[in-house]
Protein backbone atom coordinates (compact mmCIF):
# COMPACT_ATOMS: atom_id res chain seq x y z
CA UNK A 1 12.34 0.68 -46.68
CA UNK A 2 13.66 -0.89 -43.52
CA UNK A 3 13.85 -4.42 -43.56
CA UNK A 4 13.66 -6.70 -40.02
CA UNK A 5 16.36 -9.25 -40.23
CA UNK A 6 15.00 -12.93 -39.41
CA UNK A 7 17.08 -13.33 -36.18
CA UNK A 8 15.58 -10.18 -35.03
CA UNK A 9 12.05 -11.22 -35.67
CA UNK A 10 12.33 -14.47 -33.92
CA UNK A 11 13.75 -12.76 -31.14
CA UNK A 12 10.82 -10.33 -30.86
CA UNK A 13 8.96 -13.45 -30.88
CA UNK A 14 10.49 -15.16 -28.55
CA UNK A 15 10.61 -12.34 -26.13
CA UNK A 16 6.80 -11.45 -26.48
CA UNK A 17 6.03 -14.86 -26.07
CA UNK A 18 7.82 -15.43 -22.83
CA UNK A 19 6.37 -11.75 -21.45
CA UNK A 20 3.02 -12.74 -22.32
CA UNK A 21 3.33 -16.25 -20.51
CA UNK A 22 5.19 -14.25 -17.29
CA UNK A 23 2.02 -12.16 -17.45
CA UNK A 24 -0.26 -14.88 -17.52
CA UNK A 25 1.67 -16.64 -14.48
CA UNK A 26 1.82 -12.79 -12.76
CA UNK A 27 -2.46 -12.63 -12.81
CA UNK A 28 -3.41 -16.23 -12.33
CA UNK A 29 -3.53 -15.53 -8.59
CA UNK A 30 -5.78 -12.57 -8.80
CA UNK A 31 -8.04 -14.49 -11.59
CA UNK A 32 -8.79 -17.60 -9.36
CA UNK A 33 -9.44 -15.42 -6.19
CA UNK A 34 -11.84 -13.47 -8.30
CA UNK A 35 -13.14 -16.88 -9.23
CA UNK A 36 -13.23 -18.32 -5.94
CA UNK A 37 -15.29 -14.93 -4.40
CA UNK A 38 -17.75 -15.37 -7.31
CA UNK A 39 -18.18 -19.56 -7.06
CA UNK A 40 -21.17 -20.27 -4.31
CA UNK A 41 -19.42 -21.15 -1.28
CA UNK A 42 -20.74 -24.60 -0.85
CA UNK A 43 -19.73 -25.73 -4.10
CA UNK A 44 -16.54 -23.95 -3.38
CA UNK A 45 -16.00 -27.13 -0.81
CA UNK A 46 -15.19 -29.28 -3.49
CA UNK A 47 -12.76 -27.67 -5.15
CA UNK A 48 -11.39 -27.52 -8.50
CA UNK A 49 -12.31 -23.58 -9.31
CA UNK A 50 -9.19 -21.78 -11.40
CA UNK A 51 -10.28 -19.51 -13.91
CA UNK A 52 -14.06 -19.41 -13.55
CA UNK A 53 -16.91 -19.78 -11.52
CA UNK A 54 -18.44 -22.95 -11.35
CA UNK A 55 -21.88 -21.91 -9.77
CA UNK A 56 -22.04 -17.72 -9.72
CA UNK A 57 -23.28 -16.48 -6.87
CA UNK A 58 -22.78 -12.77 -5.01
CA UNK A 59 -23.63 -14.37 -1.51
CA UNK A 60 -20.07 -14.02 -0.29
CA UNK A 61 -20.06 -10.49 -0.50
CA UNK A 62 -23.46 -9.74 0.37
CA UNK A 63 -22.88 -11.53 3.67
CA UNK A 64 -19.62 -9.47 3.97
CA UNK A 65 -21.03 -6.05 3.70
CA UNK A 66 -23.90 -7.02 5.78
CA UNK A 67 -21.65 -6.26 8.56
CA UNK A 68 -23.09 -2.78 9.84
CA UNK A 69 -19.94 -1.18 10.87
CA UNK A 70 -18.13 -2.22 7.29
CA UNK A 71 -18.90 1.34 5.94
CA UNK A 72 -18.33 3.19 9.12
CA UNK A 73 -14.56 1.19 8.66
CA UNK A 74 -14.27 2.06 5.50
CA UNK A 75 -14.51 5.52 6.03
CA UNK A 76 -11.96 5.66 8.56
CA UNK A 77 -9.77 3.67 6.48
CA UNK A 78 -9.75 5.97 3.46
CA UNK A 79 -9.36 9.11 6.02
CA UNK A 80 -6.58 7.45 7.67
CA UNK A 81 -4.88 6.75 4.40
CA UNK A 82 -5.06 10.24 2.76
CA UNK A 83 -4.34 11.86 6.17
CA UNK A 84 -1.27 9.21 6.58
CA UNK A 85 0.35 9.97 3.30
CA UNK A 86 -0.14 13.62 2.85
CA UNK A 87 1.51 13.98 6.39
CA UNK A 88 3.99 11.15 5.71
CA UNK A 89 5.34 12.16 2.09
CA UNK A 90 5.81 16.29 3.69
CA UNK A 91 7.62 15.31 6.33
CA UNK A 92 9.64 12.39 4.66
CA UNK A 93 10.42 15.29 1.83
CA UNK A 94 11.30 18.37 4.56
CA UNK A 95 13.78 15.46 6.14
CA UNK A 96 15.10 14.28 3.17
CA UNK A 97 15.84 17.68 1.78
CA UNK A 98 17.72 18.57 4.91
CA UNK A 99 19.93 15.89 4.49
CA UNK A 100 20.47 16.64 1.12
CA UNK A 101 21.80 20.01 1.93
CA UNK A 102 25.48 19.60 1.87
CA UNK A 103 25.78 23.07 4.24
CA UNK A 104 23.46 20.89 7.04
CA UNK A 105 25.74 21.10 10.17
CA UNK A 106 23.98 17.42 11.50
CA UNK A 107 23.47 15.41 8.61
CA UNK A 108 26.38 12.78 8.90
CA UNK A 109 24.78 12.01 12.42
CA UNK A 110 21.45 12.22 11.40
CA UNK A 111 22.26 9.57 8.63
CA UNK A 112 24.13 7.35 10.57
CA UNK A 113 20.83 6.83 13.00
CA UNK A 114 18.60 6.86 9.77
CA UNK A 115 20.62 3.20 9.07
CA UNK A 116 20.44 2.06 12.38
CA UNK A 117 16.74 2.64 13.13
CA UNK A 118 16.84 -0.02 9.80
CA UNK A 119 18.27 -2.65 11.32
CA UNK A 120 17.30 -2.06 14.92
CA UNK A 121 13.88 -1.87 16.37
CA UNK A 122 12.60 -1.00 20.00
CA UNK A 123 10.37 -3.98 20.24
CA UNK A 124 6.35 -4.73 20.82
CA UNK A 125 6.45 -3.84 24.39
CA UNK A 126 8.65 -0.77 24.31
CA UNK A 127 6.58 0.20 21.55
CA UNK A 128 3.24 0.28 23.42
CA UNK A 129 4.70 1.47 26.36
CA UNK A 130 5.34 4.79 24.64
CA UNK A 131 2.20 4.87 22.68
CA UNK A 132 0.21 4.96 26.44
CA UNK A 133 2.70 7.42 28.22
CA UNK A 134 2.17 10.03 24.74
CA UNK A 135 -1.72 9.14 25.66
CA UNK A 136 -1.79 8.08 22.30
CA UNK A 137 -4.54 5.13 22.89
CA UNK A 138 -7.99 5.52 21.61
CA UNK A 139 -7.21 8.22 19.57
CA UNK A 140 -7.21 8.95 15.77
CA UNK A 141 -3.38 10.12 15.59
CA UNK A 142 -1.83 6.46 17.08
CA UNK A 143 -2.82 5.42 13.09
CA UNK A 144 -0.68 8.81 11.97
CA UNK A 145 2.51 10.06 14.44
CA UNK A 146 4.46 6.04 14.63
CA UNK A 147 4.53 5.98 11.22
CA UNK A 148 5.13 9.59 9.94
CA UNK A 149 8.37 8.78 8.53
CA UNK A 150 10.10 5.95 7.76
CA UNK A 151 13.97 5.38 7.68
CA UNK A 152 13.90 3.15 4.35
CA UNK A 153 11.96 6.11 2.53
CA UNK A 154 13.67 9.15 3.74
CA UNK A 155 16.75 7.12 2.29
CA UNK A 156 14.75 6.84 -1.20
CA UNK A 157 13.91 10.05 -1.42
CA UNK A 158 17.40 11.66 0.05
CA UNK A 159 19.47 10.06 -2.86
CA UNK A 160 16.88 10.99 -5.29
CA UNK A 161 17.44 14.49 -4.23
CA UNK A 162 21.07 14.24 -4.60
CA UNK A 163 21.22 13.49 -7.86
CA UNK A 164 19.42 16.66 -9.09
CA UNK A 165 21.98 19.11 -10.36
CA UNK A 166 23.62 21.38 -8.17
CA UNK A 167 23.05 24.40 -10.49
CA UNK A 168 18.97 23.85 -9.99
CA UNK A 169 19.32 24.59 -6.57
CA UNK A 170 21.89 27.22 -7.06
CA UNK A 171 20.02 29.02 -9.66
CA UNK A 172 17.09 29.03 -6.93
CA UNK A 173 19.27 30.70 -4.17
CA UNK A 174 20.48 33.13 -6.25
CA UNK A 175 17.06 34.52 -7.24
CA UNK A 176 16.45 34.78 -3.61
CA UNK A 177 14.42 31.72 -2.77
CA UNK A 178 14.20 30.35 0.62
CA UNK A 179 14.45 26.27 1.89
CA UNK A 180 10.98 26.00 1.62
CA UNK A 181 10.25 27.81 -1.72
CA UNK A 182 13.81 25.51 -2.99
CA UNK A 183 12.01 22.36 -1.61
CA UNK A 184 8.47 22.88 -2.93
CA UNK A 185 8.91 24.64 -6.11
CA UNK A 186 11.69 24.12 -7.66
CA UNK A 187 13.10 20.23 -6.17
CA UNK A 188 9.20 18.26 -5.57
CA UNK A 189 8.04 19.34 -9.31
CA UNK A 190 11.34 17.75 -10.29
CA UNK A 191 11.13 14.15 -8.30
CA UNK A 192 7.88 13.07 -9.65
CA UNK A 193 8.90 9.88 -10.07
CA UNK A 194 10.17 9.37 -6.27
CA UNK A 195 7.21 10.97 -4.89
CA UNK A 196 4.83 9.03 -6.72
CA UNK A 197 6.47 5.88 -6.00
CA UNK A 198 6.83 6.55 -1.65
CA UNK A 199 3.20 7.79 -2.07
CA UNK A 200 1.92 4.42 -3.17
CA UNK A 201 4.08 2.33 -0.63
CA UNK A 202 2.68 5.24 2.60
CA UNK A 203 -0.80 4.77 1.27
CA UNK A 204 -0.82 0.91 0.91
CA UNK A 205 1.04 0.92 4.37
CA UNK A 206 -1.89 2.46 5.84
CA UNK A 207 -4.40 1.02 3.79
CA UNK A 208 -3.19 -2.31 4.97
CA UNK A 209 -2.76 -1.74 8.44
CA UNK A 210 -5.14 -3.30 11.09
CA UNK A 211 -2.99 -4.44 13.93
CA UNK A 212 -2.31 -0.76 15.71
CA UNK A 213 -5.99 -0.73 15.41
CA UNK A 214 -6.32 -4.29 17.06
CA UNK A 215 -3.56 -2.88 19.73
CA UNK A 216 -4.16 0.52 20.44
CA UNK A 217 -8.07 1.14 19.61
CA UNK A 218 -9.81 -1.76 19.50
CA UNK A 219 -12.19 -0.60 22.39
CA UNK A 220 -13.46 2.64 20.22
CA UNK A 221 -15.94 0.79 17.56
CA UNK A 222 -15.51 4.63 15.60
CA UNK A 223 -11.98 3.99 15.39
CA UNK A 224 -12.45 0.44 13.28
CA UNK A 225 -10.85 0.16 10.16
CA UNK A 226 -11.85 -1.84 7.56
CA UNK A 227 -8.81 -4.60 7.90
CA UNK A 228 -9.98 -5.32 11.27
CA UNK A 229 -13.49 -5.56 10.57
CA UNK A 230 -12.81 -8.12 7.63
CA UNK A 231 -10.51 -9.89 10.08
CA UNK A 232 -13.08 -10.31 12.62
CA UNK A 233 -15.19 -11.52 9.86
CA UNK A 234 -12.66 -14.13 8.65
CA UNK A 235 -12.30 -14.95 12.13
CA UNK A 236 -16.19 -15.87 12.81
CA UNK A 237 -16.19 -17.94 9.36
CA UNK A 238 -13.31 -20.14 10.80
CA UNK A 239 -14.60 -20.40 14.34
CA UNK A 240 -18.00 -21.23 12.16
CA UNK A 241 -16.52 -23.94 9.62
CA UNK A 242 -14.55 -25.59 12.59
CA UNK A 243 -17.47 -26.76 14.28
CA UNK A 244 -19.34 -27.26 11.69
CA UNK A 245 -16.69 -29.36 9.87
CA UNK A 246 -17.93 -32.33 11.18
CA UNK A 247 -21.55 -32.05 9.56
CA UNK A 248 -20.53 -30.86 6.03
CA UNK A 249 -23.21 -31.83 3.18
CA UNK A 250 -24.34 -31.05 -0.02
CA UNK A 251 -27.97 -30.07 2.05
CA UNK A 252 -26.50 -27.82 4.67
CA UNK A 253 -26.95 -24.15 3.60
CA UNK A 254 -25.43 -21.60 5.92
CA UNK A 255 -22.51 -23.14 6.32
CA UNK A 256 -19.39 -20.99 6.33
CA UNK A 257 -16.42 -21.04 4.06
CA UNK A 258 -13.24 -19.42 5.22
CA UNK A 259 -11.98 -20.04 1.48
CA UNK A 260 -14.69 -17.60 0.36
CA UNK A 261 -14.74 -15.51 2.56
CA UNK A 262 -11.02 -14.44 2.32
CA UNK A 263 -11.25 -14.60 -1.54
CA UNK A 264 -14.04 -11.96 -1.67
CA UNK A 265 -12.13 -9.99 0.98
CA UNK A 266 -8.81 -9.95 -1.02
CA UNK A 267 -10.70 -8.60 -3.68
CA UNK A 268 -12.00 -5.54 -1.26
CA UNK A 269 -9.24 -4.33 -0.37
CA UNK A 270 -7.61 -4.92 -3.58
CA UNK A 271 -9.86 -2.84 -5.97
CA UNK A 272 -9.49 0.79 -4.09
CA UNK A 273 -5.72 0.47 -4.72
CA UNK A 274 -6.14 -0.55 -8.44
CA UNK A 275 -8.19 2.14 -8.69
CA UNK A 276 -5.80 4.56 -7.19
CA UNK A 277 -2.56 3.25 -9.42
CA UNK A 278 -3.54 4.16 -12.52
CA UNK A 279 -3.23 7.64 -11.27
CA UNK A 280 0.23 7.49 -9.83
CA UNK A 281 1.30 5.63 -13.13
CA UNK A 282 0.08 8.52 -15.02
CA UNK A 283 2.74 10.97 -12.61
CA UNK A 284 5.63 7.85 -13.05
CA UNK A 285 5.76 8.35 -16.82
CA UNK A 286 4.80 12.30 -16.56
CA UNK A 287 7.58 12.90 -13.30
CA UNK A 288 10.10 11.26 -15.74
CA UNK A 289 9.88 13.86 -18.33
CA UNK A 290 9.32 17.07 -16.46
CA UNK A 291 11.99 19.36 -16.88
CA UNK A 292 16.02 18.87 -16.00
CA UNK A 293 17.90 21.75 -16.03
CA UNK A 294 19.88 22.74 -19.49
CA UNK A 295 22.73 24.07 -19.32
């Protein structure tokens, strides 16, 4: 029978203990916005909410999604993001695994700008400049083409790719498959792990995103995403609560609450990606234990 030595035990305990108190510190942020969204807003004025509602009350949210172009936003948002990252991962992959490919006559050069486009950027101006001469305003693809690929990810997933063994990719030739039947069946089943990871960070990227929209298409109301609705919301509450600041009581009713009204909006935007990680967590674990080649 295996016996647990005493030191060992009280460093078990000692390690749990401190994990579970990191995890504690790690949520307390997301608990007392949750509290916050769900405290009535006037009562929210005084203060003191941390771990639970003081007076319940849905009224910040219901005055939220009583905006009438919130679902319309939403809508976009969610197209933009899947369109975003299933366009951004395939052509982050097709770049990476071209600069993977020792026999690639440009790939020294074509790193070399990779790291400067990191440290160097063109600038707001320059930027929009080019998005107008492409005629890229007021349309769908200004949320898609700028950021296509990134630098910083191609990077990621270029070293990933390099570390696979030479032999998979030999073994591939030999049997007569192309780039393209190399890249897709035989390397992306392999880098789970790497794909899964860039596909959260493109999908949060555009899920996040609102000021292309407030630059580039905020005169096309079908174009709205969901950030830049809540941000003209937030907006209205603070333009609201300043000048109403001066008249604050316990009788006034419709006052606005910026406080509020950003908690229940963090919460928004929040809960689509917790819903979404749970299924790239399942492809972390399962991307770290598909096959490696045995030799």
């Amino acid at each position: 029978m295996k016996t647990i030595k005493l030191g060992d035990a009280a460093l078990s305990t000692i390690l749990y203990t401190g994990l579970t108190l990191f995890s504690l510190f790690t949520l307390y942020p997301f608990i007392n916005i949750l509290a916050v969204s769900l405290n009535d807003k006037i009562d929210t004025i005084r203060g003191g909410i941390y771990l639970w509602p003081r007076v319940w009350s849905t009224q910040n949210y219901a005055e939220i999604f009583a905006n009438p172009h919130l679902f319309g936003a939403f809508l976009m948002s969610v197209l933009r993001t899947v369109v975003g990252t299933a366009l951004g991962i395939l052509c982050t992959a097709l770049f990476a695994y071209a600069l993977s490919t020792k026999e690639f006559m440009y790939r020294k050069l074509l790193n070399g700008m990779l790291v400067v486009t990191l440290y160097v950027n063109g600038g707001l101006i320059p930027t929009y400049l080019l998005i107008k001469n492409l005629e890229l305003m007021n349309t769908f693809w200004v949320y898609i083409l700028p950021l296509l690929v990134s630098g910083f990810y191609i990077i990621i997933m270029r070293s990933y790719f390099e570390t696979l063994p030479e032999g998979l990719i030999e073994s591939a030739k030999i049997d007569g498959a192309g780039h393209f039947q190399t890249l897709f069946r035989i390397v992306m089943p392999v880098s789970l792990p790497v794909l899964a990871t860039i596909t959260l960070f493109v999908a949060v990227l555009h899920w996040n995103s609102w000021f292309d929209n407030f630059l580039y298409t905020s005169r096309e109301q079908n174009l709205s995403l969901l950030q830049y609705e809540l941000m003209k919301i937030l907006l209205s509450a603070m333009n609201q609560s300043a000048g109403q600041q001066a008249h604050i009581d316990e009788s006034t009713i419709n006052i606005a609450n910026p406080q509020s009204v950003r908690s229940a909006m963090t919460i928004i935007v929040t809960v689509p990606i917790l819903l979404v990680y749970p299924f790239l967590q399942r492809y972390f674990v399962k991307g770290m234990t598909v096959g490696a080649m045995k030799e």
